[in-house]
N, C-alpha and C. Protein backbone atom coordinates (compact mmCIF):
# COMPACT_ATOMS: atom_id res chain seq x y z
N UNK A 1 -25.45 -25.56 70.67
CA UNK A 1 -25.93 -25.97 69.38
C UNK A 1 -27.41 -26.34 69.42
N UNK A 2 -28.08 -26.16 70.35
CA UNK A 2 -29.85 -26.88 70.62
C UNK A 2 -30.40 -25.67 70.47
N UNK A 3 -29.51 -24.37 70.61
CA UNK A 3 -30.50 -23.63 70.49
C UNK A 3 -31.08 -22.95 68.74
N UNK A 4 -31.99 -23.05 68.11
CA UNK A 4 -32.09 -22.60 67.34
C UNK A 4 -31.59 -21.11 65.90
N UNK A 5 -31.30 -20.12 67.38
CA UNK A 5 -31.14 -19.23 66.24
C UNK A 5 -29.61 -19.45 65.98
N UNK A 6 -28.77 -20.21 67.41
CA UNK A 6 -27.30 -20.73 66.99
C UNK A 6 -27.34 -21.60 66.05
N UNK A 7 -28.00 -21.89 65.21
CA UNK A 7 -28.22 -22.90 63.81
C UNK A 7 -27.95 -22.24 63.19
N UNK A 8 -28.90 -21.53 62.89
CA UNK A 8 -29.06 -20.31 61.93
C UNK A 8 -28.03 -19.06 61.42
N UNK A 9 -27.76 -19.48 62.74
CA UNK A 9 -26.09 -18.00 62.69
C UNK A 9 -25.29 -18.76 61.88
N UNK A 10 -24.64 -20.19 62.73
CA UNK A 10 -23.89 -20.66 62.12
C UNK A 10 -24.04 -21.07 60.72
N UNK A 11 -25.17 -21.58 59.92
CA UNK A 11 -25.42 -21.79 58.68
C UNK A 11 -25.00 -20.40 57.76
N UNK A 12 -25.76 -19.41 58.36
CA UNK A 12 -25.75 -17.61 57.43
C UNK A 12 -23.90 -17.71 57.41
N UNK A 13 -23.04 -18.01 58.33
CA UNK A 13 -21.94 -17.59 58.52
C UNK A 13 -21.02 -18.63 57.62
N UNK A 14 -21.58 -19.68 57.56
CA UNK A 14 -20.87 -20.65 56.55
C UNK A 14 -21.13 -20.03 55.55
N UNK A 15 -22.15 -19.62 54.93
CA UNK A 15 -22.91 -19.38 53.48
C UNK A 15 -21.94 -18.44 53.10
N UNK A 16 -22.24 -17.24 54.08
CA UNK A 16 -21.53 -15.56 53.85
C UNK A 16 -20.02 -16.28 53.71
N UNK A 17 -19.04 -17.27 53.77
CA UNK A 17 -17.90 -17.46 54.02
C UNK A 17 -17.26 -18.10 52.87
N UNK A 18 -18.81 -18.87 52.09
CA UNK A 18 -18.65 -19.71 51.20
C UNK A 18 -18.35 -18.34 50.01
N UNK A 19 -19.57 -17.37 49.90
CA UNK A 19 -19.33 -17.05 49.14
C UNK A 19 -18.87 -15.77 48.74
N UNK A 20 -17.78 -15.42 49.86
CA UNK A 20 -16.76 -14.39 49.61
C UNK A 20 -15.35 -15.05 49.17
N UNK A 21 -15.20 -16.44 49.09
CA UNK A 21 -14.61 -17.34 48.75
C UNK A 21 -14.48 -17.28 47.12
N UNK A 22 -15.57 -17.71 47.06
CA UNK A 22 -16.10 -17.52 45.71
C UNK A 22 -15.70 -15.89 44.69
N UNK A 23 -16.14 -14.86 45.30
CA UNK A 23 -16.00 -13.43 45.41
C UNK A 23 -14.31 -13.57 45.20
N UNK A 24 -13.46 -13.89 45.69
CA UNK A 24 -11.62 -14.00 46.32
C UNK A 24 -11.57 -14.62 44.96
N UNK A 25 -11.80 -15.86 44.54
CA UNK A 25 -11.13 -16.67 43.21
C UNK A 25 -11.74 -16.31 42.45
N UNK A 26 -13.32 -15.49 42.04
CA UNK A 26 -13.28 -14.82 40.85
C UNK A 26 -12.29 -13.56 40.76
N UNK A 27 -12.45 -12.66 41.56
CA UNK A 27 -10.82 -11.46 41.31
C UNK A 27 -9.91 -12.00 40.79
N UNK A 28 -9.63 -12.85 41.35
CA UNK A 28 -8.22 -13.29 41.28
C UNK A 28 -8.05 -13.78 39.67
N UNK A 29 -9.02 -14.53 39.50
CA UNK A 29 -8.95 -15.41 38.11
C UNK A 29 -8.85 -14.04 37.08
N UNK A 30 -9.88 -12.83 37.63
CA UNK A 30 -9.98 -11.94 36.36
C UNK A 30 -8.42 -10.88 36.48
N UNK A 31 -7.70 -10.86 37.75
CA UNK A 31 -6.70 -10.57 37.84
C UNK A 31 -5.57 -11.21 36.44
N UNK A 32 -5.53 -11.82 37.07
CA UNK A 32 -4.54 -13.07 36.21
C UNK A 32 -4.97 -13.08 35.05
N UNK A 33 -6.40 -13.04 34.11
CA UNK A 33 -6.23 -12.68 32.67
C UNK A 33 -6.34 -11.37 32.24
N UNK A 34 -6.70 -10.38 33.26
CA UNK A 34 -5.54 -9.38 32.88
C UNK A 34 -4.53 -9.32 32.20
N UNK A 35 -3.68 -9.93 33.16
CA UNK A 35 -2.37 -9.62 33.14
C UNK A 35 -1.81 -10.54 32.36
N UNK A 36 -2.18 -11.76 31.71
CA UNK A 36 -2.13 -12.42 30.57
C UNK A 36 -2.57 -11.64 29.70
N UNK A 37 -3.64 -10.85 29.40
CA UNK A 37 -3.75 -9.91 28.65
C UNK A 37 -3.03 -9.04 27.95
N UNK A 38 -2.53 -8.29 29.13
CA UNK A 38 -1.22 -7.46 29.11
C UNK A 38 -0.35 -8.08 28.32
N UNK A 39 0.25 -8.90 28.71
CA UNK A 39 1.78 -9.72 28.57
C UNK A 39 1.32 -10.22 27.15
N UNK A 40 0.66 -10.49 26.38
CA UNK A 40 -0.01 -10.88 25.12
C UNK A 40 -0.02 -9.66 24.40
N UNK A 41 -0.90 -8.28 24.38
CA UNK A 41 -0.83 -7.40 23.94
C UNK A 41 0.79 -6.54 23.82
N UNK A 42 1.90 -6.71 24.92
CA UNK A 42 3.10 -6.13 25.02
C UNK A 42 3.32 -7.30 23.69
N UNK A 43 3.64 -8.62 23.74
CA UNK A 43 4.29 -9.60 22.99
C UNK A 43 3.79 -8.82 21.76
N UNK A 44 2.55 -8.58 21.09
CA UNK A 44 2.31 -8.75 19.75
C UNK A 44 2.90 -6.99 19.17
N UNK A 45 2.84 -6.08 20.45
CA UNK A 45 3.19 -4.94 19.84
C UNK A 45 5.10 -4.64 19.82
N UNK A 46 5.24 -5.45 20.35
CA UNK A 46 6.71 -5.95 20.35
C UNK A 46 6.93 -6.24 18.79
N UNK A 47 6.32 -6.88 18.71
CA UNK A 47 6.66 -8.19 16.72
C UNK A 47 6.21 -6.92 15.97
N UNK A 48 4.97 -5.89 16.47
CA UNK A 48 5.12 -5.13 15.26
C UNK A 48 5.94 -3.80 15.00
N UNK A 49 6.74 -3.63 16.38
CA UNK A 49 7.29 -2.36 16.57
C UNK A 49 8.67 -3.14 16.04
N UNK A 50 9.03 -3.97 15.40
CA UNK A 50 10.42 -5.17 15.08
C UNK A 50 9.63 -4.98 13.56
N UNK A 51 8.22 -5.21 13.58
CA UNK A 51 8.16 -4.99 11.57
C UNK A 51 8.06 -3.71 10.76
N UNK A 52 7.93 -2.72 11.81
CA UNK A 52 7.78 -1.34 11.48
C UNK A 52 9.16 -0.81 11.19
N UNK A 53 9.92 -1.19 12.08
CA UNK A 53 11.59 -0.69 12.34
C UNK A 53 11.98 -1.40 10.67
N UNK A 54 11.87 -2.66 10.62
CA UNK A 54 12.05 -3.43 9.14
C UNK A 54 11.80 -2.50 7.92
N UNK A 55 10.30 -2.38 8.62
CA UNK A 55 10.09 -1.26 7.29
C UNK A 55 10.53 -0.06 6.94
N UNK A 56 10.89 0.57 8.02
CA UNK A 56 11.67 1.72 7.79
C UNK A 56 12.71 1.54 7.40
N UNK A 57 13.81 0.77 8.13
CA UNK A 57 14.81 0.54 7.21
C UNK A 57 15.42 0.20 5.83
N UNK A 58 14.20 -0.05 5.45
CA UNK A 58 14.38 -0.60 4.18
C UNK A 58 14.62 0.72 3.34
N UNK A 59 13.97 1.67 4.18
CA UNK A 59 14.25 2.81 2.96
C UNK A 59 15.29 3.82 3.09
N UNK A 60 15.57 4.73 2.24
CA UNK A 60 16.70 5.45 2.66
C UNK A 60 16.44 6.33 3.98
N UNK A 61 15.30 7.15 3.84
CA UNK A 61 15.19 7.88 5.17
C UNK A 61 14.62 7.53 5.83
N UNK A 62 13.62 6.62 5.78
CA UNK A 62 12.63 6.34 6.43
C UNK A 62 10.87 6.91 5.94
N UNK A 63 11.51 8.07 5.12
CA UNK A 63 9.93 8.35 4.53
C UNK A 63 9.59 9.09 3.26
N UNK A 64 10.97 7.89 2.87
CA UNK A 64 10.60 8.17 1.03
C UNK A 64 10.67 7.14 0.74
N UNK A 65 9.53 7.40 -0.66
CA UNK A 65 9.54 6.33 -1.79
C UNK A 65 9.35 6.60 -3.04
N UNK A 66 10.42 5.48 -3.30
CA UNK A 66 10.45 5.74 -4.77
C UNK A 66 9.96 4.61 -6.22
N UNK A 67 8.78 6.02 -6.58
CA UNK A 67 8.34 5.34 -7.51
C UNK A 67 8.50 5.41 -8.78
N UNK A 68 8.89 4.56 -10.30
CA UNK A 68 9.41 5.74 -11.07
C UNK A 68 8.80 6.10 -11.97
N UNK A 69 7.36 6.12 -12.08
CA UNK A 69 6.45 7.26 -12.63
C UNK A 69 6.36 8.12 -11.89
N UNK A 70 6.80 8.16 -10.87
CA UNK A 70 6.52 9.57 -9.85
C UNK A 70 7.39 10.04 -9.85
N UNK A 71 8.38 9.59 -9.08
CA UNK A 71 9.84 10.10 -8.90
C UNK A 71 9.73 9.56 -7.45
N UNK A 72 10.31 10.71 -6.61
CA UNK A 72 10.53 10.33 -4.92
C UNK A 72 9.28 10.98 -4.76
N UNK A 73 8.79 10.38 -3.66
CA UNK A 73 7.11 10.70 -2.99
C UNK A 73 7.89 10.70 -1.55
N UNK A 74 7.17 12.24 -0.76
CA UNK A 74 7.33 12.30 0.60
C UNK A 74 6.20 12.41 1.06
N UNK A 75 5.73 11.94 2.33
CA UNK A 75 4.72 12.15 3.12
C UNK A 75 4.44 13.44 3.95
N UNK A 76 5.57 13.83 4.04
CA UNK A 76 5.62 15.34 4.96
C UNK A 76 5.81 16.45 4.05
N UNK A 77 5.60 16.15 2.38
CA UNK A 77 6.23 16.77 1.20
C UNK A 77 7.37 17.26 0.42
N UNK A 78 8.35 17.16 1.68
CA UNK A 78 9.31 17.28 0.98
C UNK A 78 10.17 18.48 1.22
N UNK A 79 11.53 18.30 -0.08
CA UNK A 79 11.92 19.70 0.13
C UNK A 79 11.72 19.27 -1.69
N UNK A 80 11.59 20.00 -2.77
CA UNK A 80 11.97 20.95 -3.91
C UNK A 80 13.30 20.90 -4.04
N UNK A 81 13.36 19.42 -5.15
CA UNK A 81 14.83 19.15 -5.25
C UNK A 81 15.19 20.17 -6.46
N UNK A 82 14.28 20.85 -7.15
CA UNK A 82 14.73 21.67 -8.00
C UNK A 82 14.00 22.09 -9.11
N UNK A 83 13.85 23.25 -9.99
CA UNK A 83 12.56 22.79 -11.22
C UNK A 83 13.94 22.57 -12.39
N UNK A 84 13.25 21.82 -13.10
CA UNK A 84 13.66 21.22 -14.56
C UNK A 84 13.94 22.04 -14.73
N UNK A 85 14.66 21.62 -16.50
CA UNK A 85 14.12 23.00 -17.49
C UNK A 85 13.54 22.49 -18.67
N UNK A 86 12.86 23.04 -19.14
CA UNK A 86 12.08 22.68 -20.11
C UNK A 86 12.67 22.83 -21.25
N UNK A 87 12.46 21.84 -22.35
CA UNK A 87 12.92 22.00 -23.55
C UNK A 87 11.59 22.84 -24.95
């Protein structure tokens, strides 16, 4: 320990030790809100894939509606339930 550059080593080697330390618990921390991330984003698309299903059910097929100035409205158009007849 008297000799000088053994100071020096040992100080650089604490430092370099300190701050791969440092380096280890930032990963880690950004690990972990990740994955809180994750687990947050699954939760909320969960509640809306539960309000979507709601909404579909509500209707008869799932992708009609009925309005009654319109009649039935399809999004994919439809089939041609028939023409009138005119008076």
């Amino acid at each position: 320990m008297n000799d000088p550059s053994t100071l020096w080593l040992t100080v650089t080697n604490i430092a370099l030790g300190a701050v791969t330390l440092i380096c280890i618990v930032a990963v880690g921390i950004g690990i972990i809100q990740e994955l809180a991330a994750r687990a947050k984003k699954r939760a909320t698309l969960s509640k809306l894939d539960q309000e979507v299903s709601d909404l579909v059910a509500s209707f008869n097929d799932g992708h009609a509606f009925d309005f009654p100035s319109l009649g039935v409205t399809m999004a994919d158009g439809g089939e041609e339930l028939g023409k009138k007849e005119e008076r």
